[in-house]
C-alpha atoms as a PDB file:
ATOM      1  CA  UNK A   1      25.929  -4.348  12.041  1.00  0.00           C
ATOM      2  CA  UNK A   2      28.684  -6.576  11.806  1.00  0.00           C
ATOM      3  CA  UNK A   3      28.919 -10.367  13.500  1.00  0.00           C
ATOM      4  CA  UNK A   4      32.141 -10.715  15.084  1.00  0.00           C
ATOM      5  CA  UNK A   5      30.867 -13.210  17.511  1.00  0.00           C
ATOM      6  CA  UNK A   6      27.570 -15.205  16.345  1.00  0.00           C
ATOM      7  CA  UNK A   7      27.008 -16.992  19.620  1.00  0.00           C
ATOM      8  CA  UNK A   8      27.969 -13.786  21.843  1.00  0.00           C
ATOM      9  CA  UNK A   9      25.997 -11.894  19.863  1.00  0.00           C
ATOM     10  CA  UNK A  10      22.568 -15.052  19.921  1.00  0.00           C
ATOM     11  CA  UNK A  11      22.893 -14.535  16.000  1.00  0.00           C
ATOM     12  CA  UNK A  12      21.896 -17.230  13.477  1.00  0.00           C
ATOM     13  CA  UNK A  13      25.041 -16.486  11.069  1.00  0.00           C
ATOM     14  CA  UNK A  14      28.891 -16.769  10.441  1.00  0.00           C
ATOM     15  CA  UNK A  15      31.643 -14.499  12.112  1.00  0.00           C
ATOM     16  CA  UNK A  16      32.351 -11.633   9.530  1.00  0.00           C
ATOM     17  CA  UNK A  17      28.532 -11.242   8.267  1.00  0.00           C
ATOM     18  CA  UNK A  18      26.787  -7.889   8.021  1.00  0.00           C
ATOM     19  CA  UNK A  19      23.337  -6.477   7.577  1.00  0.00           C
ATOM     20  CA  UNK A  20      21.393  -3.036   7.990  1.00  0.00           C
ATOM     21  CA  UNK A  21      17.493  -2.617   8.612  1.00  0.00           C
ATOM     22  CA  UNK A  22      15.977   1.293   7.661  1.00  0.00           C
ATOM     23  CA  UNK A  23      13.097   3.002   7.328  1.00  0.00           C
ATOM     24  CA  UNK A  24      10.092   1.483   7.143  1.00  0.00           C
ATOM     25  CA  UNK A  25      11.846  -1.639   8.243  1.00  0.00           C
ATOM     26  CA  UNK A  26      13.197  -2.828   5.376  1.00  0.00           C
ATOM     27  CA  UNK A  27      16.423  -5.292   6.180  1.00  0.00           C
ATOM     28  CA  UNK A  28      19.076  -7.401   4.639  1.00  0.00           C
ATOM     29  CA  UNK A  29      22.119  -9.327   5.630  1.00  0.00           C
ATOM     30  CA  UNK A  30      25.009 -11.044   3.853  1.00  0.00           C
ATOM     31  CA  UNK A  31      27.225 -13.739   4.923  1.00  0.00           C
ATOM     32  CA  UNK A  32      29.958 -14.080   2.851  1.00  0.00           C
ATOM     33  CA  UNK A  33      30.882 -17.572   4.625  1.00  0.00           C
ATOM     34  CA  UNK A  34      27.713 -18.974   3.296  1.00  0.00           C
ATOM     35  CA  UNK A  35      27.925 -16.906   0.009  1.00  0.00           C
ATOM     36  CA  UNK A  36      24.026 -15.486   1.226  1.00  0.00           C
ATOM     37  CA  UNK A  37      22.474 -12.723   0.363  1.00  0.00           C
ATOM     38  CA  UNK A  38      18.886 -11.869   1.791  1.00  0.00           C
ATOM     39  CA  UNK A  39      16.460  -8.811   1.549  1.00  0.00           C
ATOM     40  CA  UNK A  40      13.129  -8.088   3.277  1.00  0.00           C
ATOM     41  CA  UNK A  41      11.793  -4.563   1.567  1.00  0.00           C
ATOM     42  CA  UNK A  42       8.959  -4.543   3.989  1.00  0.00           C
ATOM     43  CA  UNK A  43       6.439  -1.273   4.711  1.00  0.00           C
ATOM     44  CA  UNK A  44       5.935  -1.485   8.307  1.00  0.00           C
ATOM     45  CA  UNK A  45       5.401   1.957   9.999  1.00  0.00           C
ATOM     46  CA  UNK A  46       6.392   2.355  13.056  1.00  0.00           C
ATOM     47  CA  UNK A  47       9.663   1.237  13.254  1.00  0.00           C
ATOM     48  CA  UNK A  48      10.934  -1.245  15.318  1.00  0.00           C
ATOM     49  CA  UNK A  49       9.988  -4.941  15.055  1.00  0.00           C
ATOM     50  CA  UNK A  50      13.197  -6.300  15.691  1.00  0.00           C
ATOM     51  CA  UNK A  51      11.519  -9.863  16.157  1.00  0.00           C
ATOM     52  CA  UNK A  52      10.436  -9.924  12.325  1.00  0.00           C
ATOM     53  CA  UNK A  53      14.382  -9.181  11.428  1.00  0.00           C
ATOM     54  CA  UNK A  54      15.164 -12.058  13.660  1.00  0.00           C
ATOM     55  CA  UNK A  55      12.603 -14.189  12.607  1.00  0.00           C
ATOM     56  CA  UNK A  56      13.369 -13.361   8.985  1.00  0.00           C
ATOM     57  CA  UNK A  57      17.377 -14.301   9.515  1.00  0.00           C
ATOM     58  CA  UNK A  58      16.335 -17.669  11.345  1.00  0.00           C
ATOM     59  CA  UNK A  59      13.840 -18.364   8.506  1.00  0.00           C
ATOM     60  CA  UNK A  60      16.180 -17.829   5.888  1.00  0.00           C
ATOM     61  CA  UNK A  61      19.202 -20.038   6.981  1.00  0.00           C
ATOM     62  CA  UNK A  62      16.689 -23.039   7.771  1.00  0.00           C
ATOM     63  CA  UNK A  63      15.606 -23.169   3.897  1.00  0.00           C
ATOM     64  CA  UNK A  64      19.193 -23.328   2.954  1.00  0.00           C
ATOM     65  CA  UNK A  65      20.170 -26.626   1.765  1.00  0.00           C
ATOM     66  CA  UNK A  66      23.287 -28.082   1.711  1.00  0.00           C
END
């Protein structure tokens, strides 16, 4: 995936950003804005838990300090 629009998109992240989630729902994004990199290498079978890549993303940007 790639943010073009944060807010259109209800995305915590900057325009430009990407990420991809596979198997086993493993996920990470990067937003080069922010000069981030992130990485959940989770084993959760089924897929789909959307709401823990979301609640991963959120959790990540409010421990960055400034």
């Amino acid at each position: 995936m790639v943010v073009l629009n944060p807010a259109e998109a209800a995305i915590v992240g900057s325009p430009g950003g990407y990420s991809w989630s596979g198997a086993a729902n493993t996920y990470f994004f990067v937003d080069q804005a922010e000069d981030l990199i992130a990485f959940a290498w989770t084993q959760l079978v089924p897929y789909g838990l959307q709401d823990l890549h979301d609640e991963f993303r959120i959790a990540v940007y409010q421990a960055v300090v400034d």
